[in-house]
Protein backbone atom coordinates (compact mmCIF):
# COMPACT_ATOMS: atom_id res chain seq x y z
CA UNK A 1 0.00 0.00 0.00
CA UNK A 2 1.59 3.05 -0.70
CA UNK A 3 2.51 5.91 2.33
CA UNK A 4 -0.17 8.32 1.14
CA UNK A 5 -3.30 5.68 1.40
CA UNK A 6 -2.00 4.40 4.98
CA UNK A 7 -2.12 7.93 6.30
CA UNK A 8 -4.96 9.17 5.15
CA UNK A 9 -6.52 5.49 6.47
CA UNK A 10 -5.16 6.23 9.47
CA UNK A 11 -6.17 10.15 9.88
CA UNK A 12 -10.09 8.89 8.59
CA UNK A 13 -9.95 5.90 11.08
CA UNK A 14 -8.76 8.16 14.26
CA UNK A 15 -11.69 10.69 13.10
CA UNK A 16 -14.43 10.43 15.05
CA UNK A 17 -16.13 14.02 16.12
CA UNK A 18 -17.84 15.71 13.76
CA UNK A 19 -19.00 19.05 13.41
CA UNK A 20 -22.35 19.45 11.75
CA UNK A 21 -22.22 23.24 9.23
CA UNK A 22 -25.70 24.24 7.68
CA UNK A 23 -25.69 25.35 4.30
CA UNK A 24 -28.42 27.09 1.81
CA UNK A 25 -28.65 24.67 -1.39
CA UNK A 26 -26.78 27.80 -3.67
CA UNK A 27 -23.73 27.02 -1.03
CA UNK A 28 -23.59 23.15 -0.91
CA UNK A 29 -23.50 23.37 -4.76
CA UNK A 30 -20.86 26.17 -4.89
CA UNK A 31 -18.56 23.89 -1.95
CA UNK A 32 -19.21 21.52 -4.41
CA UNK A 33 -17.91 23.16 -7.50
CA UNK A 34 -15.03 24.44 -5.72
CA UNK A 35 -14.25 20.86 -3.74
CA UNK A 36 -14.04 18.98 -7.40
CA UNK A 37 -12.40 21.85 -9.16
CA UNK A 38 -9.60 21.06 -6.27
CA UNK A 39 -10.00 17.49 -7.52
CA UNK A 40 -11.78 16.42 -4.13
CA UNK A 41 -13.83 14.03 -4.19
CA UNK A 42 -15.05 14.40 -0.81
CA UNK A 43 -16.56 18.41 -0.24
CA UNK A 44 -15.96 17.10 3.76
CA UNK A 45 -11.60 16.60 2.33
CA UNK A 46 -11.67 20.08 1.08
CA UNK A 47 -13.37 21.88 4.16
CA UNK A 48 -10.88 20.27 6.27
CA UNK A 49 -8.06 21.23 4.78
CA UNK A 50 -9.86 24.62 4.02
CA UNK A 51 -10.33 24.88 7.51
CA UNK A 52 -6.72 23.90 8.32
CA UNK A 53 -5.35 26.97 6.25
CA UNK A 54 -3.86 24.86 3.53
CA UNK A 55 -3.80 25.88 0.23
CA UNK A 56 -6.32 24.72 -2.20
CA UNK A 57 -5.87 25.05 -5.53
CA UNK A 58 -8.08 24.42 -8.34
CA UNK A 59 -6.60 21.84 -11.07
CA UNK A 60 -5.85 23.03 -14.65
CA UNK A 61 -7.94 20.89 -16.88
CA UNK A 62 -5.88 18.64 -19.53
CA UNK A 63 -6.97 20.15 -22.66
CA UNK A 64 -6.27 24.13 -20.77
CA UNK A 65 -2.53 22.55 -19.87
CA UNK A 66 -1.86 21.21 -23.26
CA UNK A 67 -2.67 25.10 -24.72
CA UNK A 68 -0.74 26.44 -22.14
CA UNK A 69 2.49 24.63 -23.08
CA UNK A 70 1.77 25.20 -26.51
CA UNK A 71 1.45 28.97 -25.93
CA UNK A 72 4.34 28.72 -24.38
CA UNK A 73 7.17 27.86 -26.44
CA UNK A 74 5.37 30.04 -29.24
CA UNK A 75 6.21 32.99 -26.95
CA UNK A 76 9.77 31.72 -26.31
CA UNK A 77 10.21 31.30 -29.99
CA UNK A 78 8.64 34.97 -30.50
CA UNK A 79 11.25 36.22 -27.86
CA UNK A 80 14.46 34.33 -29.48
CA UNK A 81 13.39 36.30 -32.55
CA UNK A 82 12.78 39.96 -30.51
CA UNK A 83 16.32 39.41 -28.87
CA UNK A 84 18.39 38.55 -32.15
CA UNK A 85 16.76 41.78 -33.84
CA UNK A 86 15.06 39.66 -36.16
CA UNK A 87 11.07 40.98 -37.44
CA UNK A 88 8.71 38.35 -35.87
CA UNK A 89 5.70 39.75 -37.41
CA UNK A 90 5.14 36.33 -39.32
CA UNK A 91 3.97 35.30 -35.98
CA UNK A 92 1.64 37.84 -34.94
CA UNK A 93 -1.58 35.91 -35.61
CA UNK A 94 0.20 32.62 -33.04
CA UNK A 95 0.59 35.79 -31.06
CA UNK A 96 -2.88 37.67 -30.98
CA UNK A 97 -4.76 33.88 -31.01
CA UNK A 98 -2.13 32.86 -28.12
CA UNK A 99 -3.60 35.70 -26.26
CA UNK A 100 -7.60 34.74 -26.91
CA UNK A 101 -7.27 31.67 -25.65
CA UNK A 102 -5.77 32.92 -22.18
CA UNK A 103 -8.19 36.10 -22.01
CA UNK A 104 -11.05 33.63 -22.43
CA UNK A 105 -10.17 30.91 -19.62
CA UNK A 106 -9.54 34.54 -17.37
CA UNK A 107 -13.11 35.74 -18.03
């Protein structure tokens, strides 16, 4: 079994209180949301560790990642160009389409 499974068997074995929280259905669904964007699959996991003060962070989808990467070494091949004086305006629409995709996963 690996060391991650045992403690977190352990830590849900030696839990026994619990602490009862009443929600409005618009908030269960929105802990929800935010618990599995976090890639929780318990919304109790992510209060806890909510609760605890650790940081949660939501998980970058596949697909978002892949873009990301790809945006990526565009830009570093649009700055190699910048640096050696050379025009880079052949890349302008990677550029300007580069930039859509972000502005639209920020909105």
């Amino acid at each position: 079994m690996e060391p991650e499974k045992q403690v977190e068997q352990v830590a849900d074995a030696a839990r026994t209180l619990r602490i009862d929280v009443r929600v409005s259905p618009e908030e269960k669904k929105d802990l929800q949301t935010k618990a599995t964007a976090a890639s929780y699959k318990k919304v109790s996991a992510y209060l806890r560790d909510v609760g605890r003060g650790v940081e949660v962070k939501e998980s970058i989808p596949p697909e978002l990642r892949r873009q990301l990467v790809g945006i990526g070494t565009n830009l570093n091949q649009i700055a190699r160009l910048a640096q050696a004086g050379k025009s880079f305006s052949s890349h302008e629409a990677q550029l300007v389409q580069a930039l859509t995709i972000i502005r639209g996963y920020l909105v």
